[in-house]
N, C-alpha and C. Protein backbone atom coordinates (compact mmCIF):
# COMPACT_ATOMS: atom_id res chain seq x y z
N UNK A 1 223.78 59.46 -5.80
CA UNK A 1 224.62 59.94 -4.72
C UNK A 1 223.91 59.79 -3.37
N UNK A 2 222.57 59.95 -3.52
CA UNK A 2 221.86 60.18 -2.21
C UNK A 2 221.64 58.76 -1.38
N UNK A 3 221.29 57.82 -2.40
CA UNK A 3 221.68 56.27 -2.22
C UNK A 3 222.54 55.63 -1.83
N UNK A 4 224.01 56.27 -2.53
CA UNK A 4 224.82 55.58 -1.83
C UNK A 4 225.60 56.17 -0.29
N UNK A 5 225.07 57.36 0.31
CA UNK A 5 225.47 57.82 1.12
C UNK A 5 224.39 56.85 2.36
N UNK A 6 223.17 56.99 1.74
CA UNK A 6 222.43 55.88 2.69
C UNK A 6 222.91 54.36 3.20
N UNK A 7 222.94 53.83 1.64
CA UNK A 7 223.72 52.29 2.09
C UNK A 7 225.11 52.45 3.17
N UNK A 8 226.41 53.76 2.81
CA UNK A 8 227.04 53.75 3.60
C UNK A 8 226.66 53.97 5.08
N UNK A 9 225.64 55.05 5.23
CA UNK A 9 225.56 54.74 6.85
C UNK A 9 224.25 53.93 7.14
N UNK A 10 224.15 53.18 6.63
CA UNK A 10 223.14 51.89 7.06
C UNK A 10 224.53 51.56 7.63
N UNK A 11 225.52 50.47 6.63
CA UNK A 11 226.28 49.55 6.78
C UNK A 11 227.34 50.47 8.17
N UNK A 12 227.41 51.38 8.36
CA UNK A 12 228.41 51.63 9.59
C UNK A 12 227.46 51.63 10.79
N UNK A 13 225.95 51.86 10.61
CA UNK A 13 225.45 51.71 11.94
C UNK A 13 225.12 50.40 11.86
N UNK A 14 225.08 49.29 11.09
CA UNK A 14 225.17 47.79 11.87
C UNK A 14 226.68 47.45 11.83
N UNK A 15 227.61 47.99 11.29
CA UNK A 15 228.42 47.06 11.75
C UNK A 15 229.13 48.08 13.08
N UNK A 16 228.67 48.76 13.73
CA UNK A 16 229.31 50.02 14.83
C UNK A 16 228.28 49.18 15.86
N UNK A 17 226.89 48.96 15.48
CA UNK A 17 226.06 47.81 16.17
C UNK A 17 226.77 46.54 16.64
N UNK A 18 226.60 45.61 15.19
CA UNK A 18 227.52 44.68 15.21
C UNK A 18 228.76 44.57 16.96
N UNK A 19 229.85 45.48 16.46
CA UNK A 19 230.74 45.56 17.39
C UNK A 19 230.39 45.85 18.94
N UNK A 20 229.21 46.46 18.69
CA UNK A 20 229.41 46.91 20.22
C UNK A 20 228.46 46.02 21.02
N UNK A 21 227.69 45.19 20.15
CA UNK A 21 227.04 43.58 21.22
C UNK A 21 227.91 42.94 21.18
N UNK A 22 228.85 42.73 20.33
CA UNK A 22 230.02 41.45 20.58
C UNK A 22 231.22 42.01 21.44
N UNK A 23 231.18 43.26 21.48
CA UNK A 23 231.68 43.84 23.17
C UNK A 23 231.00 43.52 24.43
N UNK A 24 229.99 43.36 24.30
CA UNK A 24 228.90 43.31 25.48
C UNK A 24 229.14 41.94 25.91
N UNK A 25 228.75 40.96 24.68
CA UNK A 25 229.12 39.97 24.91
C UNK A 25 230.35 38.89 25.35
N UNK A 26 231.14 39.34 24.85
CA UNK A 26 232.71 38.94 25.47
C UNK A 26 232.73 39.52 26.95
N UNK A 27 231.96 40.55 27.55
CA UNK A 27 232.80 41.18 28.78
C UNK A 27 231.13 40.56 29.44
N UNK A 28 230.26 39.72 28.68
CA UNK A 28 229.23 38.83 29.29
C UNK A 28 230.09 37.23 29.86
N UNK A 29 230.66 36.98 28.69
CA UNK A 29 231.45 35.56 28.78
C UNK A 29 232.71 35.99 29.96
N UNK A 30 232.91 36.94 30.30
CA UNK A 30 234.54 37.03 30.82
C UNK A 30 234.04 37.07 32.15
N UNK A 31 232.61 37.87 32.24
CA UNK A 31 232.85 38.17 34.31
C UNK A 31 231.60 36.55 34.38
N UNK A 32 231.00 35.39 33.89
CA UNK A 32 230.74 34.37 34.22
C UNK A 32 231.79 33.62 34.42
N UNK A 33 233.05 33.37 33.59
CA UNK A 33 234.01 32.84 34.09
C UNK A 33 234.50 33.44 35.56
N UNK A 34 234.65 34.51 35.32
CA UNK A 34 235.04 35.00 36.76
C UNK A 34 233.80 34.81 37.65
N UNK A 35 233.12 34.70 37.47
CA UNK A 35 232.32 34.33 38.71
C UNK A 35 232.10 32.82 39.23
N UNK A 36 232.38 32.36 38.32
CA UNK A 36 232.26 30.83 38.29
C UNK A 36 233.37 30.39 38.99
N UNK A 37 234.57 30.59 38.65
CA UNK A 37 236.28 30.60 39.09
C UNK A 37 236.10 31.42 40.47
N UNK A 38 235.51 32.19 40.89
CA UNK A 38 235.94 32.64 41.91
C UNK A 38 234.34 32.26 43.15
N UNK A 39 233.65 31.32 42.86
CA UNK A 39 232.15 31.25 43.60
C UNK A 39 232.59 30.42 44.82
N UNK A 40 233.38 29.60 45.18
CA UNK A 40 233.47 29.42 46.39
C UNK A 40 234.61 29.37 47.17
N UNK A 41 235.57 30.50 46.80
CA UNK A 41 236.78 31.25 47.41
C UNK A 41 236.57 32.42 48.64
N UNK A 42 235.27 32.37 48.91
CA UNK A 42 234.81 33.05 50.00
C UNK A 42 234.38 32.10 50.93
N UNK A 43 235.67 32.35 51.65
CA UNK A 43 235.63 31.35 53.27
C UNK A 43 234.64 31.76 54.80
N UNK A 44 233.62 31.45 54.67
CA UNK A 44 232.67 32.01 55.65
C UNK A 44 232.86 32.26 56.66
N UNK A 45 234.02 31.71 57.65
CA UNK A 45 234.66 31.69 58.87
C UNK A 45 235.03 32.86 59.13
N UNK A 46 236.05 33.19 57.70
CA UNK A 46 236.72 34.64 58.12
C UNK A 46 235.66 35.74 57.91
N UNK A 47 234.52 35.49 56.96
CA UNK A 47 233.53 37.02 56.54
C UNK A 47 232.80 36.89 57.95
N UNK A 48 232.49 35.91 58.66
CA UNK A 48 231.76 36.05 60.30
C UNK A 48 233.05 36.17 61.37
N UNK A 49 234.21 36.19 61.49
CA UNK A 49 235.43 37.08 62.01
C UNK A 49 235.02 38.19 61.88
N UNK A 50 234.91 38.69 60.45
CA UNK A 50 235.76 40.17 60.04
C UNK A 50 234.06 40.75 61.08
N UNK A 51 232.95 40.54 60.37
CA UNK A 51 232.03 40.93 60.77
C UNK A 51 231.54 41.34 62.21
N UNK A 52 231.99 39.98 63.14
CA UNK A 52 231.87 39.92 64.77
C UNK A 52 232.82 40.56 65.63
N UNK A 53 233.75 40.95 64.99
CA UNK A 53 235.34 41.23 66.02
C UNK A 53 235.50 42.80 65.23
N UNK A 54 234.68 43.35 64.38
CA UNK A 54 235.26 44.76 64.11
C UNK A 54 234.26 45.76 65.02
N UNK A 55 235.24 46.41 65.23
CA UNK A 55 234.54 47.73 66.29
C UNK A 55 233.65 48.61 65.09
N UNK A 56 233.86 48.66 63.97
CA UNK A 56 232.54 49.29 63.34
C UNK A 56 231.90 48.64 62.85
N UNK A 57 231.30 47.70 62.78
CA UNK A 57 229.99 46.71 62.21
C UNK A 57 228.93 47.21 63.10
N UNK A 58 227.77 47.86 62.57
CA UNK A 58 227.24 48.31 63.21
C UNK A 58 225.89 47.28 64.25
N UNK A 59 225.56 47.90 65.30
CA UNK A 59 224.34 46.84 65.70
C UNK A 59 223.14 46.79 64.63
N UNK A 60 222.03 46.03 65.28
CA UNK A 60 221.06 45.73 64.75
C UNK A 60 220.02 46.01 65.62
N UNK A 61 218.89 46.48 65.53
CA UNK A 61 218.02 46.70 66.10
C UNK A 61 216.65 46.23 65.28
N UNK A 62 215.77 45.23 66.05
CA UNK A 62 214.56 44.79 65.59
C UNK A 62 213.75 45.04 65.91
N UNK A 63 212.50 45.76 65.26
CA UNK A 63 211.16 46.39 66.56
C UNK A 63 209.88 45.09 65.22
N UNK A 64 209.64 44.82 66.27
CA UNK A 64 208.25 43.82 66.02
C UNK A 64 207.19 43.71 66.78
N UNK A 65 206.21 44.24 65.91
CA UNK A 65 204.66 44.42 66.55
C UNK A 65 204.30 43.44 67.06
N UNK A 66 203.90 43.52 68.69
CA UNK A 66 203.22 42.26 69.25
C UNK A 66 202.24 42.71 69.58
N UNK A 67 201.23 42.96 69.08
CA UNK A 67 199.90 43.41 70.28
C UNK A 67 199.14 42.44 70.60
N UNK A 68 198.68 41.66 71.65
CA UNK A 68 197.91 40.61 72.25
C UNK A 68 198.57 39.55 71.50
N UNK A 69 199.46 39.04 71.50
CA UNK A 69 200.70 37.94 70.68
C UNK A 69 201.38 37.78 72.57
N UNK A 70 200.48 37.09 73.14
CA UNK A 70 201.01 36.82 74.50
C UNK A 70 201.55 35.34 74.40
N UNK A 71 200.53 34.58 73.55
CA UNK A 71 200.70 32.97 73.52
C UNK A 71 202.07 32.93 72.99
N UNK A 72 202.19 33.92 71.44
CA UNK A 72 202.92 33.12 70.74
C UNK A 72 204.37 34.06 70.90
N UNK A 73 204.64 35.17 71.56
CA UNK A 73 205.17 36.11 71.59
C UNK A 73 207.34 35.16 71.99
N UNK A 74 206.71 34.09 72.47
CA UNK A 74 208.55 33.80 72.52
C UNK A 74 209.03 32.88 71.30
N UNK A 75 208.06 32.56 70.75
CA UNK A 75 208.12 32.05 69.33
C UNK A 75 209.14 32.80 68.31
N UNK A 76 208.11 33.95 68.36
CA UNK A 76 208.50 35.30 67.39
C UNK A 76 209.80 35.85 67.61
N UNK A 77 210.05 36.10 69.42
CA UNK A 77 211.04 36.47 69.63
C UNK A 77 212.52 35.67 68.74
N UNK A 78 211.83 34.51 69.15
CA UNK A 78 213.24 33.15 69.07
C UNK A 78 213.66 32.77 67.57
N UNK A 79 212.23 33.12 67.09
CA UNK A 79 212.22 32.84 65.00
C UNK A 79 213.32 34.70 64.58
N UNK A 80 212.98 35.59 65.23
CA UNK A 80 213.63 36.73 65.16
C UNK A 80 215.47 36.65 65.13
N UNK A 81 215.72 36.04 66.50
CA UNK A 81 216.85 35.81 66.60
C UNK A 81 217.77 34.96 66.25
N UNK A 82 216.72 34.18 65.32
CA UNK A 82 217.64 33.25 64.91
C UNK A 82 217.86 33.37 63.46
N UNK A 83 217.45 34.38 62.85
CA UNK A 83 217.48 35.17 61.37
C UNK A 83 219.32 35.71 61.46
């Protein structure tokens, strides 16, 4: 009796296993399709619209250490702003 209560819950915790990676896996296979199907439906024009023309996008503020960076200091500035 004690045996076969074992084999039964062996066999329900792999196959309760079983099921729940081949859940994982199907909803692995389903959002690569969807990502794949949907990877270049994002039109960059409008996400730099929405971004530049909304009154809440917030600013940006950059603080960068220059101390004695006299030579190279419009470099930095210009490599900064163009990030």
């Amino acid at each position: 009796m004690k045996d076969a209560v074992f084999y039964f819950y062996g066999y329900v915790i792999f196959f309760y296993s079983l099921g729940l990676i081949s859940f994982y896996v199907f909803h692995l296979i389903l959002s690569r399709l969807g990502i794949y199907k949907n990877k270049n439906s994002l039109d960059m024009n409008y996400a730099k619209h929405i971004i530049e023309d909304n009154d809440y996008t917030p600013g940006v503020s950059i603080v960068a250490p220059a101390y004695n960076e006299e030579k190279y200091i419009i470099d930095n500035v210009n490599s900064l702003l163009s990030q």
